[in-house]
PDB file of N, CA and C in Angstrom:
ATOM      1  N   UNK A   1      35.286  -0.255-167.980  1.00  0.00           N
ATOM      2  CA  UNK A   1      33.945  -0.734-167.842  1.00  0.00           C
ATOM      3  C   UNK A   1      33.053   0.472-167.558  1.00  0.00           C
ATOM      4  N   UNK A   2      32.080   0.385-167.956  1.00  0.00           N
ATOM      5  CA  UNK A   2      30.995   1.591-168.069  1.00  0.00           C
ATOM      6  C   UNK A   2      29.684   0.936-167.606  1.00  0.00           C
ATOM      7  N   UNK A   3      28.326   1.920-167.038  1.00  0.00           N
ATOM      8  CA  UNK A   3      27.522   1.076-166.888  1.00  0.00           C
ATOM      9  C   UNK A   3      26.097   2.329-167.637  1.00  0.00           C
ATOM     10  N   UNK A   4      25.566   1.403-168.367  1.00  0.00           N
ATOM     11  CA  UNK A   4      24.342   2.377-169.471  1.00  0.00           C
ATOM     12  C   UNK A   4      23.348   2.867-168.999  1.00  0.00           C
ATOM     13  N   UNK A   5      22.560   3.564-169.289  1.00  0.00           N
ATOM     14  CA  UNK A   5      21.221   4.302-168.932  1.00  0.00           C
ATOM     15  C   UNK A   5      20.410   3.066-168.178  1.00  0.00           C
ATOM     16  N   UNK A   6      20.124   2.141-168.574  1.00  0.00           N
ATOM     17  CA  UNK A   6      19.465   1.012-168.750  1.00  0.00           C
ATOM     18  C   UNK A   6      20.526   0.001-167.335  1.00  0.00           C
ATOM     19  N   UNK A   7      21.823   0.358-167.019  1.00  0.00           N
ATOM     20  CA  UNK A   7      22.315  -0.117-166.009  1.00  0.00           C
ATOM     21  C   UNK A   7      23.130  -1.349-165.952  1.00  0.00           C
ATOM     22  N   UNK A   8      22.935  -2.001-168.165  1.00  0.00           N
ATOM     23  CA  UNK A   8      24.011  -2.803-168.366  1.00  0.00           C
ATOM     24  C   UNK A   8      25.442  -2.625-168.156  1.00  0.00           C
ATOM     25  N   UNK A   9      25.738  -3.523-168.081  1.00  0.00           N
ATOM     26  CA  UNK A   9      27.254  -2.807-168.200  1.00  0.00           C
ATOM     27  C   UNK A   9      27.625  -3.117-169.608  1.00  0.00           C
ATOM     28  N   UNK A  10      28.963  -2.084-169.606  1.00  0.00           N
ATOM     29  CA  UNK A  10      29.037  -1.858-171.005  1.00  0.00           C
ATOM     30  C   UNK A  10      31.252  -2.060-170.622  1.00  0.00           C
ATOM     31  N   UNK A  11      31.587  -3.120-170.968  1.00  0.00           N
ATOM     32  CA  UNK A  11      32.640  -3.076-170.917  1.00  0.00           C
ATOM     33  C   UNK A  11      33.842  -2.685-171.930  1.00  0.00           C
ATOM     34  N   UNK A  12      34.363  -1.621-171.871  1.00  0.00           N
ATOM     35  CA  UNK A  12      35.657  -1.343-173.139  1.00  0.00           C
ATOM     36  C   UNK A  12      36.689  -1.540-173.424  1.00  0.00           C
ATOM     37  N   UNK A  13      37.508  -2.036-171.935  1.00  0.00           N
ATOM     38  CA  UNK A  13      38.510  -2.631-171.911  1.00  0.00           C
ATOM     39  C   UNK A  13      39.428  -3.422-170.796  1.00  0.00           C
ATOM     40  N   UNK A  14      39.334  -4.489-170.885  1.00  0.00           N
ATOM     41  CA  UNK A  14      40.144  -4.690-169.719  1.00  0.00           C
ATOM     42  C   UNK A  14      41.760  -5.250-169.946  1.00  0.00           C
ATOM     43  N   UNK A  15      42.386  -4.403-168.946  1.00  0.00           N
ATOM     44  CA  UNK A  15      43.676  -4.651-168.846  1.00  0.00           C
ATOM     45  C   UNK A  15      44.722  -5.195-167.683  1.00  0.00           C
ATOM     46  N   UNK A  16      46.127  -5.063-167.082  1.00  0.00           N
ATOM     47  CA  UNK A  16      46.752  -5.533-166.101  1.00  0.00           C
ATOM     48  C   UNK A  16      47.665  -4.154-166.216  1.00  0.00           C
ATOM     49  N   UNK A  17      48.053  -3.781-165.247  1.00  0.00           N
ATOM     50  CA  UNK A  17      49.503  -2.681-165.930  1.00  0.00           C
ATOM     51  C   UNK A  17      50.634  -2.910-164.703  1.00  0.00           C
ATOM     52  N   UNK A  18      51.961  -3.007-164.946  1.00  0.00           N
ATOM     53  CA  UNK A  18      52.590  -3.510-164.470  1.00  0.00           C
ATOM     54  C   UNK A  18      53.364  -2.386-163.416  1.00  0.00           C
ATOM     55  N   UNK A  19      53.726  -2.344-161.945  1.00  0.00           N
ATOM     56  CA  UNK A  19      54.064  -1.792-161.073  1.00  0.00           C
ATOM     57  C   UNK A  19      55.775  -1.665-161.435  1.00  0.00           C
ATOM     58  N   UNK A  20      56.387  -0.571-160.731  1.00  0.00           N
ATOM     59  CA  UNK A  20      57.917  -0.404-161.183  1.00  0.00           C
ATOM     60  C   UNK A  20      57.830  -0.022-159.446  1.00  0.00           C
ATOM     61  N   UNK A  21      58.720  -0.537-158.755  1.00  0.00           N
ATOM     62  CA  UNK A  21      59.235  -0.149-157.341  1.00  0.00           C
ATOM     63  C   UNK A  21      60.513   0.785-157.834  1.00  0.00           C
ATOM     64  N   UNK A  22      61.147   1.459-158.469  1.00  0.00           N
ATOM     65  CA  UNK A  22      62.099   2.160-158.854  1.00  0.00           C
ATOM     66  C   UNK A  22      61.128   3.477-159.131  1.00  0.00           C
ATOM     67  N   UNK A  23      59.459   3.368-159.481  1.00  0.00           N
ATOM     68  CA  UNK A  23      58.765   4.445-159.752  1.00  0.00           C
ATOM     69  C   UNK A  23      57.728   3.728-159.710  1.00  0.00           C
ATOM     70  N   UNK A  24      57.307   5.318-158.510  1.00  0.00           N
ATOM     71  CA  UNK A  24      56.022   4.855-157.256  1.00  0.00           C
ATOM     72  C   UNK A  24      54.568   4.966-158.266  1.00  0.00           C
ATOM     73  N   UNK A  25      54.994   6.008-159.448  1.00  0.00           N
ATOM     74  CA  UNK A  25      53.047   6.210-159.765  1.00  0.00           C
ATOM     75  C   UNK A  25      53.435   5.376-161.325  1.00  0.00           C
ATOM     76  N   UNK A  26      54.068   4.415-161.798  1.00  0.00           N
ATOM     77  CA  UNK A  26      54.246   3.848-162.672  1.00  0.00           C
ATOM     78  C   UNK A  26      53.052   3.498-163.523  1.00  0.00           C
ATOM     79  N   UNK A  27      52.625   2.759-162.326  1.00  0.00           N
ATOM     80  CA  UNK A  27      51.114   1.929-162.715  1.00  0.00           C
ATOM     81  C   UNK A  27      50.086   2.783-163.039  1.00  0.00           C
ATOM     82  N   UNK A  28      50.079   4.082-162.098  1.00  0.00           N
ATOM     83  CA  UNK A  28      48.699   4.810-162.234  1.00  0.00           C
ATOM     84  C   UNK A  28      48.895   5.608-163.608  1.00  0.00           C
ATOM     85  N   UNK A  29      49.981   5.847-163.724  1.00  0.00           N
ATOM     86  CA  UNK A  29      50.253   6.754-164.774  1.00  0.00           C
ATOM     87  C   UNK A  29      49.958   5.782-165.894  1.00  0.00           C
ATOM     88  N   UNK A  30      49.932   4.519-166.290  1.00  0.00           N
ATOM     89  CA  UNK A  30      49.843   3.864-167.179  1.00  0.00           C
ATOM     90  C   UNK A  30      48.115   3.695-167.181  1.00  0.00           C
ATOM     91  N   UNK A  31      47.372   3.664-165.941  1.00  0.00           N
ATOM     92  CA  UNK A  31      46.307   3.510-166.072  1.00  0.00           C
ATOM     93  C   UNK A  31      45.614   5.041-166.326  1.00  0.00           C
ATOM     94  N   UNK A  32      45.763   6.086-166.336  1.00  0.00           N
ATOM     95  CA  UNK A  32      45.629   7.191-166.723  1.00  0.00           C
ATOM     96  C   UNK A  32      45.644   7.564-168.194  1.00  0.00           C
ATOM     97  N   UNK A  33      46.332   7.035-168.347  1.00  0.00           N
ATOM     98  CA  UNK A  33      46.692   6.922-170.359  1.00  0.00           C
ATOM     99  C   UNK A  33      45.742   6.057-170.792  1.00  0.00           C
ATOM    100  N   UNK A  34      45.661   5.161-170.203  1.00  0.00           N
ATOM    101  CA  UNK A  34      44.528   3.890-170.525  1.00  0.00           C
ATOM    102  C   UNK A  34      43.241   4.856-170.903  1.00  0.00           C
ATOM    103  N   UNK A  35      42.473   5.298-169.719  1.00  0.00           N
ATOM    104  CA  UNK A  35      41.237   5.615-169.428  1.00  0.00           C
ATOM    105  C   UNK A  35      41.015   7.101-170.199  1.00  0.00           C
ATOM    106  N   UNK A  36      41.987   8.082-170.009  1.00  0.00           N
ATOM    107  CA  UNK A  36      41.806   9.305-170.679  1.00  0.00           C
ATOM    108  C   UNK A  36      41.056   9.550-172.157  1.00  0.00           C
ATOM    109  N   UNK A  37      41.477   8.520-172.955  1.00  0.00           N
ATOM    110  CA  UNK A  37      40.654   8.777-174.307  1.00  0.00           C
ATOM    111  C   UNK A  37      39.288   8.780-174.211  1.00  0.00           C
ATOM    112  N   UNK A  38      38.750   7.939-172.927  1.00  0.00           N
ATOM    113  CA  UNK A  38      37.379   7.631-173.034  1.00  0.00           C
ATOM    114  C   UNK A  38      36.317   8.533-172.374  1.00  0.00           C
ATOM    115  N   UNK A  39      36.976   9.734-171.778  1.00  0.00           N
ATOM    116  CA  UNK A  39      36.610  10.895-171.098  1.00  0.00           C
ATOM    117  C   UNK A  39      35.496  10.046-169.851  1.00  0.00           C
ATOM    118  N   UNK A  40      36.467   9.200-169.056  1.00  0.00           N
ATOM    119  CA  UNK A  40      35.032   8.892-168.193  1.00  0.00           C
ATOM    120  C   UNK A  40      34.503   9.879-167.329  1.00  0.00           C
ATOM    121  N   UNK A  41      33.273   9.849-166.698  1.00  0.00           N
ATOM    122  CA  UNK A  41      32.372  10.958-165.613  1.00  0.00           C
ATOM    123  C   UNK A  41      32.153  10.168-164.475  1.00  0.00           C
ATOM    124  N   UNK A  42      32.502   8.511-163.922  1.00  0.00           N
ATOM    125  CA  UNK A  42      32.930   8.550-162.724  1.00  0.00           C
ATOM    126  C   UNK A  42      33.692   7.372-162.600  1.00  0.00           C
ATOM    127  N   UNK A  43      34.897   8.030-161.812  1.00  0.00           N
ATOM    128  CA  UNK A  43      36.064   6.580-161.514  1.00  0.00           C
ATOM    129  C   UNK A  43      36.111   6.267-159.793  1.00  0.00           C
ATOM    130  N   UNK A  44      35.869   5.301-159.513  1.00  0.00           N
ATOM    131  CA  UNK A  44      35.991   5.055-158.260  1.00  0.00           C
ATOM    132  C   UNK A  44      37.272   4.001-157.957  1.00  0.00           C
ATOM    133  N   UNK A  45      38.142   4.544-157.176  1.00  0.00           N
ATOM    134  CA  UNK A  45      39.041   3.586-156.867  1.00  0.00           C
ATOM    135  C   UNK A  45      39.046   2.976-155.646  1.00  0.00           C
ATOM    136  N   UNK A  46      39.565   1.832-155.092  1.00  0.00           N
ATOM    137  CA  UNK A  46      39.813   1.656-154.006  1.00  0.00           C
ATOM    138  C   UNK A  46      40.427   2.336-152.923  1.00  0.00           C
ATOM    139  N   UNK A  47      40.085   2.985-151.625  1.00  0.00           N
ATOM    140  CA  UNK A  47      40.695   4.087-150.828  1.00  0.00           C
ATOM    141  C   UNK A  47      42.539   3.509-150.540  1.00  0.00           C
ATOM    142  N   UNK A  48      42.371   2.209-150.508  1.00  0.00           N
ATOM    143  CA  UNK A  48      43.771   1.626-150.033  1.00  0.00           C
ATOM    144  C   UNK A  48      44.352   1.208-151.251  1.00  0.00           C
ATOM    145  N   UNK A  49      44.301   1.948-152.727  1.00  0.00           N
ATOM    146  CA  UNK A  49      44.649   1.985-153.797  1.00  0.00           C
ATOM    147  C   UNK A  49      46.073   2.794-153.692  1.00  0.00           C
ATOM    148  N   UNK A  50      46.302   3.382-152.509  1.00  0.00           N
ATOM    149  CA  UNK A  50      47.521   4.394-152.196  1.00  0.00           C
ATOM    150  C   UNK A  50      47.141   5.524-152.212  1.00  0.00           C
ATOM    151  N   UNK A  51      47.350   6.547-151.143  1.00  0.00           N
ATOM    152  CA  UNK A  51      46.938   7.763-151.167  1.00  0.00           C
ATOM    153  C   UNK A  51      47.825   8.666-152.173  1.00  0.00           C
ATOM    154  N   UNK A  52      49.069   8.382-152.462  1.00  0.00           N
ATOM    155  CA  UNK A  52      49.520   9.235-153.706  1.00  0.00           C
ATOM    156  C   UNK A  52      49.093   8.705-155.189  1.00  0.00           C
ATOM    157  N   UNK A  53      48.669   7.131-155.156  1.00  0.00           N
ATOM    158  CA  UNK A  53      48.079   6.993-156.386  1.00  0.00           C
ATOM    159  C   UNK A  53      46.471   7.944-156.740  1.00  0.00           C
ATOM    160  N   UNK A  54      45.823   7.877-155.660  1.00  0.00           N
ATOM    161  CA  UNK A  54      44.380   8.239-155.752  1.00  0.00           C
ATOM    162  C   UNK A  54      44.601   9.502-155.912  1.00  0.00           C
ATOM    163  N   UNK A  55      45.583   9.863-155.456  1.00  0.00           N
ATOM    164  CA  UNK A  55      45.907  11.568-156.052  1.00  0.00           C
ATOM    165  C   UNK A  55      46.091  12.139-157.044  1.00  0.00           C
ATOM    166  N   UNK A  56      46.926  11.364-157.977  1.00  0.00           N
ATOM    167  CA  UNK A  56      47.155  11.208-158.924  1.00  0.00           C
ATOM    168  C   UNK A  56      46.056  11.454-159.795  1.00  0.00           C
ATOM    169  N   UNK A  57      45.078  10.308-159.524  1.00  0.00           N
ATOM    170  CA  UNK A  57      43.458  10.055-160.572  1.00  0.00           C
ATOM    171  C   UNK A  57      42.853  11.231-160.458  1.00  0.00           C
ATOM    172  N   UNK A  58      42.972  11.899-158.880  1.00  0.00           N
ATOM    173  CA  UNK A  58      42.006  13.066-158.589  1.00  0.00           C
ATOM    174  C   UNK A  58      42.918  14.003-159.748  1.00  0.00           C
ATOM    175  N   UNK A  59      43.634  14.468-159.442  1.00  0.00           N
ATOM    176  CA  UNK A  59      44.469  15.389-160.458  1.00  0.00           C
ATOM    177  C   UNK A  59      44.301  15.607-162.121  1.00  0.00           C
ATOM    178  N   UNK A  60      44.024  14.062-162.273  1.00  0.00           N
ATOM    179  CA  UNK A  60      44.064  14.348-163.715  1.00  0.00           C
ATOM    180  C   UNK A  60      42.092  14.111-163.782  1.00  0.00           C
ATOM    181  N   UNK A  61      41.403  13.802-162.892  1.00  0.00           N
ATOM    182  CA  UNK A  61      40.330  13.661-163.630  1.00  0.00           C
ATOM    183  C   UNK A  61      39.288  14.023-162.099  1.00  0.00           C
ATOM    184  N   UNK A  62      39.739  15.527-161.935  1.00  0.00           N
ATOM    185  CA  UNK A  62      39.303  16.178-160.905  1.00  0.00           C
ATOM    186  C   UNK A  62      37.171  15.950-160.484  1.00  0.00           C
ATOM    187  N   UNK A  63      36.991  15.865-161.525  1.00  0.00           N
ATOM    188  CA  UNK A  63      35.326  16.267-161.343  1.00  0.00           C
ATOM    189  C   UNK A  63      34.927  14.288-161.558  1.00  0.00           C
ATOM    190  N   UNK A  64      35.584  13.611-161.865  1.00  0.00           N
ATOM    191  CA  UNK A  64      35.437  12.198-162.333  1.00  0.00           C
ATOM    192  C   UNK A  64      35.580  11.158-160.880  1.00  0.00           C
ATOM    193  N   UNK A  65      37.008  11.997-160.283  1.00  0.00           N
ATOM    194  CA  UNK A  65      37.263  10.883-159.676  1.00  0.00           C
ATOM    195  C   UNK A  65      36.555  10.612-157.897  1.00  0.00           C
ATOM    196  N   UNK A  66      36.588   9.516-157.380  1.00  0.00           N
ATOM    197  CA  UNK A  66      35.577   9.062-156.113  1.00  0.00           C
ATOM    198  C   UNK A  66      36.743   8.121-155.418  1.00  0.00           C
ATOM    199  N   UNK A  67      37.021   8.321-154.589  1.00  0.00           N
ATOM    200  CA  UNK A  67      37.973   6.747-153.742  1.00  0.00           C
ATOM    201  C   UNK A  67      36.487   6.208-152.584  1.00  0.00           C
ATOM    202  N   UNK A  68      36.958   4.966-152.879  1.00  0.00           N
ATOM    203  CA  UNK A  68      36.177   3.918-151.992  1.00  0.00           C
ATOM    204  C   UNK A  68      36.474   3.635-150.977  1.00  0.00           C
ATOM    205  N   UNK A  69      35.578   3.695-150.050  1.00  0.00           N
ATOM    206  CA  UNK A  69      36.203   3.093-148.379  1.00  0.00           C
ATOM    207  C   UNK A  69      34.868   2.122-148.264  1.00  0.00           C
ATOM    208  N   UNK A  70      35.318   0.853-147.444  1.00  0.00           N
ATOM    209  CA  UNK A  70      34.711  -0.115-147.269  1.00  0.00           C
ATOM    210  C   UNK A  70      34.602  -0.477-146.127  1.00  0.00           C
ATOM    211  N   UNK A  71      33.742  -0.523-145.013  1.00  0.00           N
ATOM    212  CA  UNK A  71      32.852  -0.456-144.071  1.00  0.00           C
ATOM    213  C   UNK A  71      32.360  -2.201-144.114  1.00  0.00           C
ATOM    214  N   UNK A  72      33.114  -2.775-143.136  1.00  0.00           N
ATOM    215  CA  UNK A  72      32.076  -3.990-142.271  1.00  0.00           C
ATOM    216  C   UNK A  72      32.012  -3.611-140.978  1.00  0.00           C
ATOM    217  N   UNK A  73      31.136  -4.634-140.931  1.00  0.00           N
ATOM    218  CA  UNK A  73      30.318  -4.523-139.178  1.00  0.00           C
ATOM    219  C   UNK A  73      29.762  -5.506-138.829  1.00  0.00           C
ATOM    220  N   UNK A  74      31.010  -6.213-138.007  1.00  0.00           N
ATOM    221  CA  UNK A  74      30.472  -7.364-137.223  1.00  0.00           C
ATOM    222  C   UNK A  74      29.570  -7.626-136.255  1.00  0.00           C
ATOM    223  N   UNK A  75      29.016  -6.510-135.579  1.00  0.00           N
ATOM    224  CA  UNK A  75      27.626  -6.503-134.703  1.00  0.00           C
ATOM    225  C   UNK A  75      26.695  -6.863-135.665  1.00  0.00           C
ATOM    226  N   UNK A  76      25.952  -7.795-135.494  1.00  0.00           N
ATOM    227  CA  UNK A  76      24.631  -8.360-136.173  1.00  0.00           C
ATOM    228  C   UNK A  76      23.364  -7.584-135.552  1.00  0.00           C
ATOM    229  N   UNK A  77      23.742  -6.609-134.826  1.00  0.00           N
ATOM    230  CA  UNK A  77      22.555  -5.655-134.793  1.00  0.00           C
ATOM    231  C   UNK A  77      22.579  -4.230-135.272  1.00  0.00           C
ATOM    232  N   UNK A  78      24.005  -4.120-135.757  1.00  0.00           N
ATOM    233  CA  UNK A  78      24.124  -2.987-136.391  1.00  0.00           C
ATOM    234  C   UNK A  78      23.441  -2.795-137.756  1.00  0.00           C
ATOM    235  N   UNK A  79      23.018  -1.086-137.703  1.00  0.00           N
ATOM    236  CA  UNK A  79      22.577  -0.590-139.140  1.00  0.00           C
ATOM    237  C   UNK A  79      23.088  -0.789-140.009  1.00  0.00           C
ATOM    238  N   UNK A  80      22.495  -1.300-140.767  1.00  0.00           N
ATOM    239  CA  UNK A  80      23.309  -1.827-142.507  1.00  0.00           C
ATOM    240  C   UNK A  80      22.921  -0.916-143.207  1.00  0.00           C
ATOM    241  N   UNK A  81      23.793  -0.042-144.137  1.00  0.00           N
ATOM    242  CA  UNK A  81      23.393   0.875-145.343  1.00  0.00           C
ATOM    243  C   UNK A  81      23.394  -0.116-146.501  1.00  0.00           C
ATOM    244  N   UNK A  82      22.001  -0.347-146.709  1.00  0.00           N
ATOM    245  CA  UNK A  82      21.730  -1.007-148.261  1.00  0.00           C
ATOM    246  C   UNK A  82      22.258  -0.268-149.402  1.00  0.00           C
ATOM    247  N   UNK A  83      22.100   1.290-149.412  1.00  0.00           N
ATOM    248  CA  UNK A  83      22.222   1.914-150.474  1.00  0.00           C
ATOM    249  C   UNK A  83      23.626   2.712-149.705  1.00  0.00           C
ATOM    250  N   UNK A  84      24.670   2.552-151.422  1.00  0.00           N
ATOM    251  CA  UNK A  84      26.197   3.316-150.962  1.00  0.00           C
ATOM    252  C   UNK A  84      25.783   4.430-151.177  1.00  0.00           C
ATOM    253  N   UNK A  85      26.376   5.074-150.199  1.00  0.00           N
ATOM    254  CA  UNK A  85      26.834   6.700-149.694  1.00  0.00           C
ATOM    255  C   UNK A  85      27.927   7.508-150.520  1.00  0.00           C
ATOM    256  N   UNK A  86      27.307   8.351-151.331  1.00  0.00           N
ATOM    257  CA  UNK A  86      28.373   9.148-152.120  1.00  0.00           C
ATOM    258  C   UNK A  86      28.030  10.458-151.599  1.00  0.00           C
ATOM    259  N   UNK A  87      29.592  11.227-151.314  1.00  0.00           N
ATOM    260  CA  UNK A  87      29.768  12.269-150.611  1.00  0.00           C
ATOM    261  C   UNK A  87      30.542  13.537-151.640  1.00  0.00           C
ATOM    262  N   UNK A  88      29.982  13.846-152.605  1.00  0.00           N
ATOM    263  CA  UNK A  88      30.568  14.814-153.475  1.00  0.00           C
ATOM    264  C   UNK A  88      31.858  16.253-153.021  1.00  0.00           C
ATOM    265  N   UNK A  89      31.469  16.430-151.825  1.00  0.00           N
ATOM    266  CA  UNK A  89      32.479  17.256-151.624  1.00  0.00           C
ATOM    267  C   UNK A  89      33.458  16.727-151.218  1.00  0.00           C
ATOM    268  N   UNK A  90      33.693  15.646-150.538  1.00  0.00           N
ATOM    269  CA  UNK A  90      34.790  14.539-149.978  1.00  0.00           C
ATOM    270  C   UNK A  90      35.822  13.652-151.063  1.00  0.00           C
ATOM    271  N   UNK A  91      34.760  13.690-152.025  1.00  0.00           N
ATOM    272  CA  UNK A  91      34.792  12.541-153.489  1.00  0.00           C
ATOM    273  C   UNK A  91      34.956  11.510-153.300  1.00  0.00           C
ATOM    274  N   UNK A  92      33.704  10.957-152.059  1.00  0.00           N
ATOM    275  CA  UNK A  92      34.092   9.381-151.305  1.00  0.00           C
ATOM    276  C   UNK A  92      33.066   8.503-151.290  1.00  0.00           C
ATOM    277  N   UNK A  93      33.135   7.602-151.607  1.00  0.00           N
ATOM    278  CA  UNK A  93      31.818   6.509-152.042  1.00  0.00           C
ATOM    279  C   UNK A  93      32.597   5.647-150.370  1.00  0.00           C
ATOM    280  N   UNK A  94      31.273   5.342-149.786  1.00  0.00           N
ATOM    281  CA  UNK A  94      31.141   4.240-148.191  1.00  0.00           C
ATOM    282  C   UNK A  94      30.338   3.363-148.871  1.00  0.00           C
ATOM    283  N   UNK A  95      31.024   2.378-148.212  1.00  0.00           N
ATOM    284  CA  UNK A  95      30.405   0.834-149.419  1.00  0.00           C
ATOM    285  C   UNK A  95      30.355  -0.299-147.980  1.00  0.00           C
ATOM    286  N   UNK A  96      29.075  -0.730-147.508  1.00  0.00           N
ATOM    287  CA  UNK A  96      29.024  -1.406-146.390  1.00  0.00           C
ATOM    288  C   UNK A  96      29.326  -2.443-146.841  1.00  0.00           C
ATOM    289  N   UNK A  97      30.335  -3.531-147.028  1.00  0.00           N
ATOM    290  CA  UNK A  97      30.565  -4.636-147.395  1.00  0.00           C
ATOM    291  C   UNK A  97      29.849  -5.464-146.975  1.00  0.00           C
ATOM    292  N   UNK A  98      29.051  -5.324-145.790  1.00  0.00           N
ATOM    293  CA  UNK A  98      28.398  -6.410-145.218  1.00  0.00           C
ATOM    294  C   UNK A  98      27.438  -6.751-146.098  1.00  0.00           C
ATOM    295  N   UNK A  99      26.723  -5.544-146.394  1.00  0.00           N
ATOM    296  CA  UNK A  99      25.300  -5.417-146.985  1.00  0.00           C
ATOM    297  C   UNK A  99      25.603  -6.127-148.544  1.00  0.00           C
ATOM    298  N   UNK A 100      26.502  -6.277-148.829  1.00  0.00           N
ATOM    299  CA  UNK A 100      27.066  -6.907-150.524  1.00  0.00           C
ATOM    300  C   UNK A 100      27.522  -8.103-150.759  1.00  0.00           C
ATOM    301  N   UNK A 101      27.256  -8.998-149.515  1.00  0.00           N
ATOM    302  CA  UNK A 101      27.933 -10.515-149.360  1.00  0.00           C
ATOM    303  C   UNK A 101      26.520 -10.706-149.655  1.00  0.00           C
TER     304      UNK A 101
END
């Protein structure tokens, strides 16, 4: 999935890829093959996607890739970040979940 100048999204493919517990980066490696033809410029994964999977993505798509960490906050007087926080030297997108319900 891609998203356009204009901010549609632009979807190319969606898939499932299947996990092997006999081999730990099975999946990522299958999703790596997936995505590579399409030269994407930013992948964000989930931070609890596995820290050797997200390694993986960083590795092969060093300047592309972002892991996600997701932030609630049950104080109802706490600061809500409306707008997500991307941290380029970290390669970490903060995503206040609260603010997205």
């Amino acid at each position: 999935m891609g998203v356009r100048a204009d901010y549609s999204l632009q979807v190319v493919s969606a898939r499932s890829f299947q996990r092997a517990e006999t081999h730990p980066l099975h999946d990522v490696k299958q999703v790596i093959a997936h995505i590579k033809p399409y030269r994407p410029n930013i992948i964000v994964a989930d931070a609890g996607y596995g820290a050797d999977k997200n390694a993986e993505l960083f590795r092969h798509f060093p300047e592309a890739f972002y892991s996600c960490k997701w932030e609630t906050s049950t104080n109802p007087y706490s600061v809500k970040n409306f707008i997500d926080q991307w941290n380029r030297r970290k390669r970490l997108v903060s995503v206040d979940k609260t603010s997205k319900m």
